[in-house]
PDB file of N, CA and C in Angstrom:
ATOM      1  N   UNK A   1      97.094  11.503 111.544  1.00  0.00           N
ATOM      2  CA  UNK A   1      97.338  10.102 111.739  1.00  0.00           C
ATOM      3  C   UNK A   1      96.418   9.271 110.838  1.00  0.00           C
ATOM      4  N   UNK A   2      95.086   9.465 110.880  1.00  0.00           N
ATOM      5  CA  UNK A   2      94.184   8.794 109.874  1.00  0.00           C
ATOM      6  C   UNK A   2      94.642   9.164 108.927  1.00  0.00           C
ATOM      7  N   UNK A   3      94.954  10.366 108.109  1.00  0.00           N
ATOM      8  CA  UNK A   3      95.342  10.370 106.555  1.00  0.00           C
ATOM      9  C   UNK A   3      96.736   9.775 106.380  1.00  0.00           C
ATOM     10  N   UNK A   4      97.145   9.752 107.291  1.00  0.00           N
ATOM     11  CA  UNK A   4      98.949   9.240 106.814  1.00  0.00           C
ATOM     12  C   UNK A   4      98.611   7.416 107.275  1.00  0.00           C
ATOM     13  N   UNK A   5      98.506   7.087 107.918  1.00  0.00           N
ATOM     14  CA  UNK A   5      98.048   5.670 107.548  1.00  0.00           C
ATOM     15  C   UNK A   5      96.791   5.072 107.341  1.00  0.00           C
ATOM     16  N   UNK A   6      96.143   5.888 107.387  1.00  0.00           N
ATOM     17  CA  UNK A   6      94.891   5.390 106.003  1.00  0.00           C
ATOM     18  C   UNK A   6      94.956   5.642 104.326  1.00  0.00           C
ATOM     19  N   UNK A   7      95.899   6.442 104.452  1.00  0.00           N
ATOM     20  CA  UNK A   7      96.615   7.222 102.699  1.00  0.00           C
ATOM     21  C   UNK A   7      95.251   7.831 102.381  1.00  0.00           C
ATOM     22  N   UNK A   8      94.860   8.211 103.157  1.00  0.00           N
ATOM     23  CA  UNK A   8      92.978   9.621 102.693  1.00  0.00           C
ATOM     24  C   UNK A   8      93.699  10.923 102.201  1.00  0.00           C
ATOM     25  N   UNK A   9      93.219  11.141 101.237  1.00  0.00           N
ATOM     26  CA  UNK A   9      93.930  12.714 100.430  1.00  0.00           C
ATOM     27  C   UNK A   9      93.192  13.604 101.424  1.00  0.00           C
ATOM     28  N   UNK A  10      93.807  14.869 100.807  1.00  0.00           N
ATOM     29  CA  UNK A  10      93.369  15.769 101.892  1.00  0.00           C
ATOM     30  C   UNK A  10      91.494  16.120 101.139  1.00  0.00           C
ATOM     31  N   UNK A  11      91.607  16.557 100.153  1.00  0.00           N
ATOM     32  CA  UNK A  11      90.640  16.472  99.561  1.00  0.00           C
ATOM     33  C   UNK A  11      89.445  15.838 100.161  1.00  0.00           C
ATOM     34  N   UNK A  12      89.780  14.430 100.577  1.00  0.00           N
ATOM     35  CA  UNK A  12      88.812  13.341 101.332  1.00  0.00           C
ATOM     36  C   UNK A  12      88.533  13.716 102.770  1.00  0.00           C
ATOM     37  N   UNK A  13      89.800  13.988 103.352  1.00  0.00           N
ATOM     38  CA  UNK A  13      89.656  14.349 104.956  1.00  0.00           C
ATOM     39  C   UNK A  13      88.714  15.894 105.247  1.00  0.00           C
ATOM     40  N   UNK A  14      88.991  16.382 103.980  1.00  0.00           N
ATOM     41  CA  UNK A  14      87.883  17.809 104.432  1.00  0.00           C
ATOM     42  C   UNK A  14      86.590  17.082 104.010  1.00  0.00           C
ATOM     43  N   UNK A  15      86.373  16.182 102.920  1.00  0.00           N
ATOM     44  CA  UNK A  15      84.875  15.712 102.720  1.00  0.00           C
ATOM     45  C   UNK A  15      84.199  15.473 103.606  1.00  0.00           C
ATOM     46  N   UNK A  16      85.346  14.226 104.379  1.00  0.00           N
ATOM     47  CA  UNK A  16      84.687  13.213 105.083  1.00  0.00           C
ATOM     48  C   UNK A  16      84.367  14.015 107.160  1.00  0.00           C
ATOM     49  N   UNK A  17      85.769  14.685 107.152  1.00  0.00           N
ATOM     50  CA  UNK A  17      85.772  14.526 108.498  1.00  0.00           C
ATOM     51  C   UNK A  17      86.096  16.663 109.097  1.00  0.00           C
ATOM     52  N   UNK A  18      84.893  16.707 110.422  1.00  0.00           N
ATOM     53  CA  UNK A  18      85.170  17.946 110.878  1.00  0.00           C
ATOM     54  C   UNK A  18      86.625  18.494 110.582  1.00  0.00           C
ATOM     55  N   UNK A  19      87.843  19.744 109.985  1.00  0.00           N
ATOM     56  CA  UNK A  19      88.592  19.820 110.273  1.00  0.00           C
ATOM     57  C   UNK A  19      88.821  20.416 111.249  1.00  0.00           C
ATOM     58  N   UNK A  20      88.012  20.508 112.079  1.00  0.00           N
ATOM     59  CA  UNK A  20      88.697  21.557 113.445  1.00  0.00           C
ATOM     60  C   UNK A  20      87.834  22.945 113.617  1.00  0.00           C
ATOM     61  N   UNK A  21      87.270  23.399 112.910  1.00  0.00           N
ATOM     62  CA  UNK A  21      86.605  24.428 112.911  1.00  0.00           C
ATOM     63  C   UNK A  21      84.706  24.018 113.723  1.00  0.00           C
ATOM     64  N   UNK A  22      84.971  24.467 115.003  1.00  0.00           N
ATOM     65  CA  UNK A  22      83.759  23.830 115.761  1.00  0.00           C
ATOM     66  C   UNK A  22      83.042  25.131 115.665  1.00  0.00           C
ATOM     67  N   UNK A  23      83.121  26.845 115.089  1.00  0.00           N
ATOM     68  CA  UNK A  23      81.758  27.292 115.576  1.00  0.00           C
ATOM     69  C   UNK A  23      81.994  28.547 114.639  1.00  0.00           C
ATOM     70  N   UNK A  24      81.217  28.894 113.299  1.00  0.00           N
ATOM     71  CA  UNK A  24      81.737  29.964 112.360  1.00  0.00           C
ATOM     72  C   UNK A  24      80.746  31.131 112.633  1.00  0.00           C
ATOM     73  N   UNK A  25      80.661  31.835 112.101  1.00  0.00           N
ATOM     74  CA  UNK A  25      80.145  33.583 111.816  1.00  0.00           C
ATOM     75  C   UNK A  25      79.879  33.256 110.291  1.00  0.00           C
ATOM     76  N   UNK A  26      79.093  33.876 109.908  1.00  0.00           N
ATOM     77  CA  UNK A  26      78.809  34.130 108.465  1.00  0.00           C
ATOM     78  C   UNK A  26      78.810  35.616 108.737  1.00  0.00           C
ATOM     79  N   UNK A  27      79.296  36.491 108.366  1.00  0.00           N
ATOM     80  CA  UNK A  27      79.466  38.353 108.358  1.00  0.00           C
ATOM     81  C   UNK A  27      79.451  39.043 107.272  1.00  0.00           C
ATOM     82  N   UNK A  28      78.995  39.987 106.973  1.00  0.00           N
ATOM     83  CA  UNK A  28      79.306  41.121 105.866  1.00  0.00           C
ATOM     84  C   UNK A  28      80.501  41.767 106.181  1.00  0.00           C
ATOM     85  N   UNK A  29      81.482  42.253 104.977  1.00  0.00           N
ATOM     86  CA  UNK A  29      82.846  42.712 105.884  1.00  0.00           C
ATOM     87  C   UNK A  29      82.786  44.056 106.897  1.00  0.00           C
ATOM     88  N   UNK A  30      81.763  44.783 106.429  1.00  0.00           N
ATOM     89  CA  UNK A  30      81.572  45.625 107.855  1.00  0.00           C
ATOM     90  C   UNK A  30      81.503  45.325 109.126  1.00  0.00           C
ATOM     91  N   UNK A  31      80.459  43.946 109.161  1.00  0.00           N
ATOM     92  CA  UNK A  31      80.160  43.311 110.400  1.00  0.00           C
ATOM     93  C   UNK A  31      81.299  42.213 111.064  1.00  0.00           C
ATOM     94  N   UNK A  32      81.954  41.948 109.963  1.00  0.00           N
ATOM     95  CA  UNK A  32      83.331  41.637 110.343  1.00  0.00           C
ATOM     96  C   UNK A  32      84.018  42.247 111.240  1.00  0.00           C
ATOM     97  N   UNK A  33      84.554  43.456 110.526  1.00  0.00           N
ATOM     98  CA  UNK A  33      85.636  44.453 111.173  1.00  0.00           C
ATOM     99  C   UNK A  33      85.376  44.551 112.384  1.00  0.00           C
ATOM    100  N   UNK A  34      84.104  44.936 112.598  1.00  0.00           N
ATOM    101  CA  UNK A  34      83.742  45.512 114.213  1.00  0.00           C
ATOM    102  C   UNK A  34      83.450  44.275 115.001  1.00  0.00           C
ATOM    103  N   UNK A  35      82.909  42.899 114.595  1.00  0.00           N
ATOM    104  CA  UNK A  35      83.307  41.431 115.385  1.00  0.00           C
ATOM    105  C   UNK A  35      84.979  41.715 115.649  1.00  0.00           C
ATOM    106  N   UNK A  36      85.933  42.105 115.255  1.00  0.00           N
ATOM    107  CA  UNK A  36      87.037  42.196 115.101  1.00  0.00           C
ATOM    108  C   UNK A  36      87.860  42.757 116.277  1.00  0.00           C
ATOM    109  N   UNK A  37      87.136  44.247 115.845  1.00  0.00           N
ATOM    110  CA  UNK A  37      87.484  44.880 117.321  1.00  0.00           C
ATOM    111  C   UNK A  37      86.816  44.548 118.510  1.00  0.00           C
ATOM    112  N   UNK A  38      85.917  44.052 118.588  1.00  0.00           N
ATOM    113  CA  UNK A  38      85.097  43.694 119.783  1.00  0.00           C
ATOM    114  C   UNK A  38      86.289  41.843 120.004  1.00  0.00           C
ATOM    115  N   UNK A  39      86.154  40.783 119.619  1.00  0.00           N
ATOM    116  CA  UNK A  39      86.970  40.188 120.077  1.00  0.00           C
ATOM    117  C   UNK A  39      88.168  39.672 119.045  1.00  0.00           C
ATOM    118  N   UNK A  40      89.419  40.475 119.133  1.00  0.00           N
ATOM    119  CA  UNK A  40      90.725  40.340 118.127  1.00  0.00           C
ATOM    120  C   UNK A  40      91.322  39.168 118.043  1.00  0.00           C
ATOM    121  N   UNK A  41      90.817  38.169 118.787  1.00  0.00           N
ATOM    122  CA  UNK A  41      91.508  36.425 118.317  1.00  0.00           C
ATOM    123  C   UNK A  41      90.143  36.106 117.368  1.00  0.00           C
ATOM    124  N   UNK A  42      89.492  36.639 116.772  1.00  0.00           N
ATOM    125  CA  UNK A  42      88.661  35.869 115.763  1.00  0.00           C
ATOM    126  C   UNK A  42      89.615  35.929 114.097  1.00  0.00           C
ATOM    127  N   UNK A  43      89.389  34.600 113.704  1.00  0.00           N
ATOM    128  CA  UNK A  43      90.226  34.749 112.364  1.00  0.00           C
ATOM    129  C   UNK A  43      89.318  34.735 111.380  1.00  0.00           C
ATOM    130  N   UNK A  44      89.724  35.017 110.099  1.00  0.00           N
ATOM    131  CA  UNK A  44      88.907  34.882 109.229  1.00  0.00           C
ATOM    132  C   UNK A  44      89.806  33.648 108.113  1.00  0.00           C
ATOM    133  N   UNK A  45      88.448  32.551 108.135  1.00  0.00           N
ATOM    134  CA  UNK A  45      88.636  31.255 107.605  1.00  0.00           C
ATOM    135  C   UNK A  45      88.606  30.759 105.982  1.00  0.00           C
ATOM    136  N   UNK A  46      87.638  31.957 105.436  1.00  0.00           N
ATOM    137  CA  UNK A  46      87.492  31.764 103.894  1.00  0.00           C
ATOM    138  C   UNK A  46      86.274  33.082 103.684  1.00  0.00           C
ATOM    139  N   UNK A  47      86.127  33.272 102.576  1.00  0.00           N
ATOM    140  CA  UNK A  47      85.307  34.180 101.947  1.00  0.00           C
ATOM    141  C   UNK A  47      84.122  33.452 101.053  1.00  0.00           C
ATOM    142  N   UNK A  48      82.911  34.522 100.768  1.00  0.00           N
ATOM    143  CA  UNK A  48      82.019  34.198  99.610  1.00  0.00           C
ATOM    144  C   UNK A  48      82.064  34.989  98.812  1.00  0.00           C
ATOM    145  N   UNK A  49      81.993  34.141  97.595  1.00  0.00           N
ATOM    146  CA  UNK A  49      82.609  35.107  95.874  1.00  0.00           C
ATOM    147  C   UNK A  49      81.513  34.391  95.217  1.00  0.00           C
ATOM    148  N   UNK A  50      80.883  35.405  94.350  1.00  0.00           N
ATOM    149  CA  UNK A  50      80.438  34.904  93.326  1.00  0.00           C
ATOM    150  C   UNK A  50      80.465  34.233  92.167  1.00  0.00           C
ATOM    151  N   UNK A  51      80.387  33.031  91.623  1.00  0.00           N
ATOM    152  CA  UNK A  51      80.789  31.924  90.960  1.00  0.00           C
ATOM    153  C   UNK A  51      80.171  30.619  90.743  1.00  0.00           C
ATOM    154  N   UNK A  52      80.616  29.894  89.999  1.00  0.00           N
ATOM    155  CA  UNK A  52      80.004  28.349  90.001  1.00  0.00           C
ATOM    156  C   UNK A  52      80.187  27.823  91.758  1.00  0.00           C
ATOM    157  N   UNK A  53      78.775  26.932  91.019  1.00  0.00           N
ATOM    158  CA  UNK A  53      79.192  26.251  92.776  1.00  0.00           C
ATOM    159  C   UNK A  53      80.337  24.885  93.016  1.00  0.00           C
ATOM    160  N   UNK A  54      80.993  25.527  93.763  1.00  0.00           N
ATOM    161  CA  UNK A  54      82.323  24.570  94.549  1.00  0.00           C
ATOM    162  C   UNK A  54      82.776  25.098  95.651  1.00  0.00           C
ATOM    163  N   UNK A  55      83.725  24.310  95.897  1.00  0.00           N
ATOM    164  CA  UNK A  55      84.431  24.884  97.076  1.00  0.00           C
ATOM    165  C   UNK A  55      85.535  24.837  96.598  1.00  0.00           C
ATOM    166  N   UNK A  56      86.643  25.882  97.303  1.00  0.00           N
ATOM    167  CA  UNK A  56      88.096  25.499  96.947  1.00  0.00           C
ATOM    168  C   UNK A  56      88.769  25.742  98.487  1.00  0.00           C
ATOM    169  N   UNK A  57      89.649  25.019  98.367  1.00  0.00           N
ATOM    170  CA  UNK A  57      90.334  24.972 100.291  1.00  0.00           C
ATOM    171  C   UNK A  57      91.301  25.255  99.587  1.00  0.00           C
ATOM    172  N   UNK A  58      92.178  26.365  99.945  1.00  0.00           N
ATOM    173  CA  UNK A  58      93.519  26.832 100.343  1.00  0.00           C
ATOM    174  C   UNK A  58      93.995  26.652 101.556  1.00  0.00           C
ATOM    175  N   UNK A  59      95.080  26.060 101.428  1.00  0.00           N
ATOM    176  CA  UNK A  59      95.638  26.142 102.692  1.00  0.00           C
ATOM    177  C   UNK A  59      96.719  27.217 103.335  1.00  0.00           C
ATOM    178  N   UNK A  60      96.221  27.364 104.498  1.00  0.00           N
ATOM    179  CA  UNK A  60      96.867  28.039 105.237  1.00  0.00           C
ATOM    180  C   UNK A  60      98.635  27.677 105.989  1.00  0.00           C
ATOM    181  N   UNK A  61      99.623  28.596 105.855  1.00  0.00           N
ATOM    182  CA  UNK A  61     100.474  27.822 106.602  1.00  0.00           C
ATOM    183  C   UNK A  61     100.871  28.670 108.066  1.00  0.00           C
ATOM    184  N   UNK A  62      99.619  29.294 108.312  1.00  0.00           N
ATOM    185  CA  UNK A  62      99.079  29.518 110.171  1.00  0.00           C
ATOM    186  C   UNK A  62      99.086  28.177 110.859  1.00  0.00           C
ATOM    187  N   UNK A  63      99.318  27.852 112.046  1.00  0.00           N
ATOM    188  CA  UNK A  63      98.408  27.114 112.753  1.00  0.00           C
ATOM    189  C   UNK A  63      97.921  27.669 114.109  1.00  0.00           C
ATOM    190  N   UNK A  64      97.529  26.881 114.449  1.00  0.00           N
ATOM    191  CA  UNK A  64      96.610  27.659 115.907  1.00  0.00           C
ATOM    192  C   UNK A  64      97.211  26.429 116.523  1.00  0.00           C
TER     193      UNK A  64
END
């Protein structure tokens, strides 16, 4: 509702505002897997790669 009548790109709405993601894990993918099996509704939200620093948001067409 704020981006569609405020016209905020998405770009802006991840700058500016929480998207929804209230509580992350930072994991190694080992420590992943087995967070995994221990509780199976955990998703995995994005990765760390080595590179210049940025961010890039892909979007997902999941929703929860």
């Amino acid at each position: 509702m704020i981006q569609e009548y405020g016209r905020v790109s998405p770009s802006e709405m991840f700058h500016v505002f929480n998207m929804g993601l209230g509580m992350l894990l930072i994991l190694s993918p080992d420590n992943a897997a087995k967070a995994k099996a221990l509780q199976p509704e955990l998703i995995t939200v994005g990765q760390m790669v080595e590179g210049p620093s940025q961010v890039t948001i892909k979007r997902s067409e999941k929703r929860f």
